[in-house]
C-alpha atoms as a PDB file:
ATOM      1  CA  UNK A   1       0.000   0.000   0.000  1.00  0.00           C
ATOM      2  CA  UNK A   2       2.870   2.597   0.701  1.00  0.00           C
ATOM      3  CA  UNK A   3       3.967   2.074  -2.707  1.00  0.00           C
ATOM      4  CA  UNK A   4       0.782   2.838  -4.396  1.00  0.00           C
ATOM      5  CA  UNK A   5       0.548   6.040  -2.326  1.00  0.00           C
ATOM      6  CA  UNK A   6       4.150   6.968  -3.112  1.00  0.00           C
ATOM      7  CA  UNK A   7       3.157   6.278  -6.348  1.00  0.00           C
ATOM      8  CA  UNK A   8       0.126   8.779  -6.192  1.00  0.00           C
ATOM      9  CA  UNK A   9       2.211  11.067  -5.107  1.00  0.00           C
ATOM     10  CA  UNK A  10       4.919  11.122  -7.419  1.00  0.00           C
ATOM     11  CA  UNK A  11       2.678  11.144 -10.170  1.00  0.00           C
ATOM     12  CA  UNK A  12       0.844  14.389  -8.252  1.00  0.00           C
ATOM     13  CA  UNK A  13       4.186  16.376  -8.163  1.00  0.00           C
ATOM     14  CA  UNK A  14       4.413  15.487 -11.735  1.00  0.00           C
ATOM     15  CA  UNK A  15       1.226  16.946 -12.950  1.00  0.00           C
ATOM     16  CA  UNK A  16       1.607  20.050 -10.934  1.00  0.00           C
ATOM     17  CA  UNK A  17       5.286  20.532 -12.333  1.00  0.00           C
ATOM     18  CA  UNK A  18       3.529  19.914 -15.869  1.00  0.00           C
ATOM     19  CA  UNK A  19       0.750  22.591 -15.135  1.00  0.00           C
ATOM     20  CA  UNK A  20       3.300  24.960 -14.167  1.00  0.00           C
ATOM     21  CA  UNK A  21       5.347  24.480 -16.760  1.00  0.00           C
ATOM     22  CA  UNK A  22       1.866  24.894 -19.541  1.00  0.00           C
ATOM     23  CA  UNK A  23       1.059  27.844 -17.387  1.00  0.00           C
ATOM     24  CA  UNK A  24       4.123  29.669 -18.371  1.00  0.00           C
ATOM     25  CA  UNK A  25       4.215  28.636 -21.988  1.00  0.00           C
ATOM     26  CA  UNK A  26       2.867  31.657 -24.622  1.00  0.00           C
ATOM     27  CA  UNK A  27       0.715  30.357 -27.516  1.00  0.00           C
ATOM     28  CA  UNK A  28      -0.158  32.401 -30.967  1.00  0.00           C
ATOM     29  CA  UNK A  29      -3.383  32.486 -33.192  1.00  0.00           C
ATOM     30  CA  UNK A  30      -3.535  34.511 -36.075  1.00  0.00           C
ATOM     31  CA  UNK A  31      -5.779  35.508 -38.858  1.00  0.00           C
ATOM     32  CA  UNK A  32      -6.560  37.818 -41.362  1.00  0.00           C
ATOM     33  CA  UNK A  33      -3.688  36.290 -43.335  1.00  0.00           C
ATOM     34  CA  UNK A  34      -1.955  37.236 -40.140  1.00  0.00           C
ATOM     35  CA  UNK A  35      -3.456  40.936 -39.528  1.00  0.00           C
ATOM     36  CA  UNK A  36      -4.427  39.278 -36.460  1.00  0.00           C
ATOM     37  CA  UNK A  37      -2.474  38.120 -33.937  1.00  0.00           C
ATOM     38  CA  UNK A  38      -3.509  37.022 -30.185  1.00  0.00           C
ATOM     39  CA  UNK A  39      -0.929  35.605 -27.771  1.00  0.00           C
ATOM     40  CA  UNK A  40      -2.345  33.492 -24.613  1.00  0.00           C
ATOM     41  CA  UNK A  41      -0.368  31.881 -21.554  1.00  0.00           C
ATOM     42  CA  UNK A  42      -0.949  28.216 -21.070  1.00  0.00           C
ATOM     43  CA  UNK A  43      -3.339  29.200 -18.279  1.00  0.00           C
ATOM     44  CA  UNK A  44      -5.924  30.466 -20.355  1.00  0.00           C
ATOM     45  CA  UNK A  45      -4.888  34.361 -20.234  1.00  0.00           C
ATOM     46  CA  UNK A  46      -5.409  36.651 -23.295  1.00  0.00           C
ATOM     47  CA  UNK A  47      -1.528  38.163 -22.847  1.00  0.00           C
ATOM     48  CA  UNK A  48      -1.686  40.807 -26.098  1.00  0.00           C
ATOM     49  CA  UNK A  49      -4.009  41.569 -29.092  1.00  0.00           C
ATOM     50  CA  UNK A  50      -2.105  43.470 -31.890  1.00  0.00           C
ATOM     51  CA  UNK A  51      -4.409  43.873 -35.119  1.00  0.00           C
ATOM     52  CA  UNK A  52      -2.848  45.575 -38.174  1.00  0.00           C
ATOM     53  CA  UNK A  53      -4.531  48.925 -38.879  1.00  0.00           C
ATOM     54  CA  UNK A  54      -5.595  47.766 -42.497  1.00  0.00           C
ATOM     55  CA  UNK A  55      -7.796  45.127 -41.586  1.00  0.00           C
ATOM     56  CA  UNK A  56      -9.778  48.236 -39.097  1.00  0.00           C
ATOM     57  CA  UNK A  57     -13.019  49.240 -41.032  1.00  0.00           C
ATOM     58  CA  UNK A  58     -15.585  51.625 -38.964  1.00  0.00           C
ATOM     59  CA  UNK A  59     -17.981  50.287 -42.097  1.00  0.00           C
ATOM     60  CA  UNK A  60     -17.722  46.917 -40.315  1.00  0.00           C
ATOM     61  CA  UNK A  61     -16.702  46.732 -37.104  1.00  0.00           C
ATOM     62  CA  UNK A  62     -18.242  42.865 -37.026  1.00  0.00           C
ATOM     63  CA  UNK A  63     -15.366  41.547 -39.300  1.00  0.00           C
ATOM     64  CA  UNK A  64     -13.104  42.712 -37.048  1.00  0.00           C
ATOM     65  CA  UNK A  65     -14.132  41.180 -34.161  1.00  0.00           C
ATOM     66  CA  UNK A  66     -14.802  37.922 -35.782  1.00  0.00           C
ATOM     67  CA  UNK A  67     -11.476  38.158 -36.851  1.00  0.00           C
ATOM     68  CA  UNK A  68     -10.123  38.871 -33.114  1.00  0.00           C
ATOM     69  CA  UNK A  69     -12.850  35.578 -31.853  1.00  0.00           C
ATOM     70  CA  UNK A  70     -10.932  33.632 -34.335  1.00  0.00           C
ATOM     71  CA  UNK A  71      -7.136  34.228 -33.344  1.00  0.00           C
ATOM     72  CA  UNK A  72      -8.590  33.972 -29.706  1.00  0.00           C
ATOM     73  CA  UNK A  73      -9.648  30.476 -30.093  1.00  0.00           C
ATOM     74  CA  UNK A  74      -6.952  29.175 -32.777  1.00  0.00           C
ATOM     75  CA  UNK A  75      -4.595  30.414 -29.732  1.00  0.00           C
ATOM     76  CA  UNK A  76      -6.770  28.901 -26.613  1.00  0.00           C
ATOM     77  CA  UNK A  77      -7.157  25.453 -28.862  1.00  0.00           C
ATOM     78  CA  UNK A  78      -3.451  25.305 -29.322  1.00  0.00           C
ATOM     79  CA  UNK A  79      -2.808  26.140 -25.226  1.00  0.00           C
ATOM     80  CA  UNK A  80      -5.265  23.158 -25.091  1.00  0.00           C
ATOM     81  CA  UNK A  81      -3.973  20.810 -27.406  1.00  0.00           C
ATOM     82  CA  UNK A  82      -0.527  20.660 -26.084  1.00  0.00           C
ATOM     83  CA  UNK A  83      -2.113  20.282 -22.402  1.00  0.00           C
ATOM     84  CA  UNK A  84      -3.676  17.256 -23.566  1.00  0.00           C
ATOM     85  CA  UNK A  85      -0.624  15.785 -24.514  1.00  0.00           C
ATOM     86  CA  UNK A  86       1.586  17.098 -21.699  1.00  0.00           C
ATOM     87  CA  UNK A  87      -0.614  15.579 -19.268  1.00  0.00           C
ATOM     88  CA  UNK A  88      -1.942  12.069 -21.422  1.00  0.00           C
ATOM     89  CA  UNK A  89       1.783  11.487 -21.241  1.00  0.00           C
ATOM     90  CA  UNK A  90       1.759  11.584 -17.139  1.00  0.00           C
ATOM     91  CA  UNK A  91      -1.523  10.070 -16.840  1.00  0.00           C
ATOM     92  CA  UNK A  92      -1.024   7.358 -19.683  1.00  0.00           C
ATOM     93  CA  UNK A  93      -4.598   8.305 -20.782  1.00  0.00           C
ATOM     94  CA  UNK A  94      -6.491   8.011 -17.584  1.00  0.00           C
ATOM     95  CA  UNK A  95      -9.646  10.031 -17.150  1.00  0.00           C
ATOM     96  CA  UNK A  96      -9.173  11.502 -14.263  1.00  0.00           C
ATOM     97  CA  UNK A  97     -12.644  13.151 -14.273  1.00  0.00           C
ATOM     98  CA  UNK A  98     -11.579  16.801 -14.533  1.00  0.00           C
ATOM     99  CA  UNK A  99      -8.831  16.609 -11.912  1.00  0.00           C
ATOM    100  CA  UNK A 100      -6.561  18.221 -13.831  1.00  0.00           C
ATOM    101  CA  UNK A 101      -7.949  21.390 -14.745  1.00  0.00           C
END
């Protein structure tokens, strides 16, 4: 039984080591063939928003925040994605239920 526990526990330290590391990675979206750009920290933070002033049209200011929704998620899906496989690679594909976010 000790072993399982100190097994538990190793693998705890791991994951928190592993969210701490994600937390302080950046991630980029872009769009707009890159007019766009929106930079995110691993933890889920919106760090910057730089849009190119050629892609701002007061004739349609809905383009241009679809265009700022898109870089948002292409960025939050790619903080996401590498979660996934950071911590699938601790857990060996357990479902741990939503313990790890």
């Amino acid at each position: 039984m000790n072993q399982l526990l100190r097994q538990a526990q190793q693998m705890q330290e791991q994951l928190l080591a592993a969210r701490e590391d994600l937390a302080g990675r950046t991630y980029e979206g872009r769009s707009g063939g890159g007019a766009i750009r929106v930079m995110v920290s691993g933890s889920g933070r919106i760090d910057s928003i730089s849009i190119d002033p050629s892609v701002i049209d007061s004739t349609d200011p809905g383009m241009l925040g679809d265009l700022i929704v898109v870089a948002t998620n292409q960025a939050l899906e790619a903080a996401s994605t590498d979660a996934s496989n950071a911590m699938g690679g601790l857990t060996g594909g357990l479902d741990l239920g939503g313990l790890l976010g």
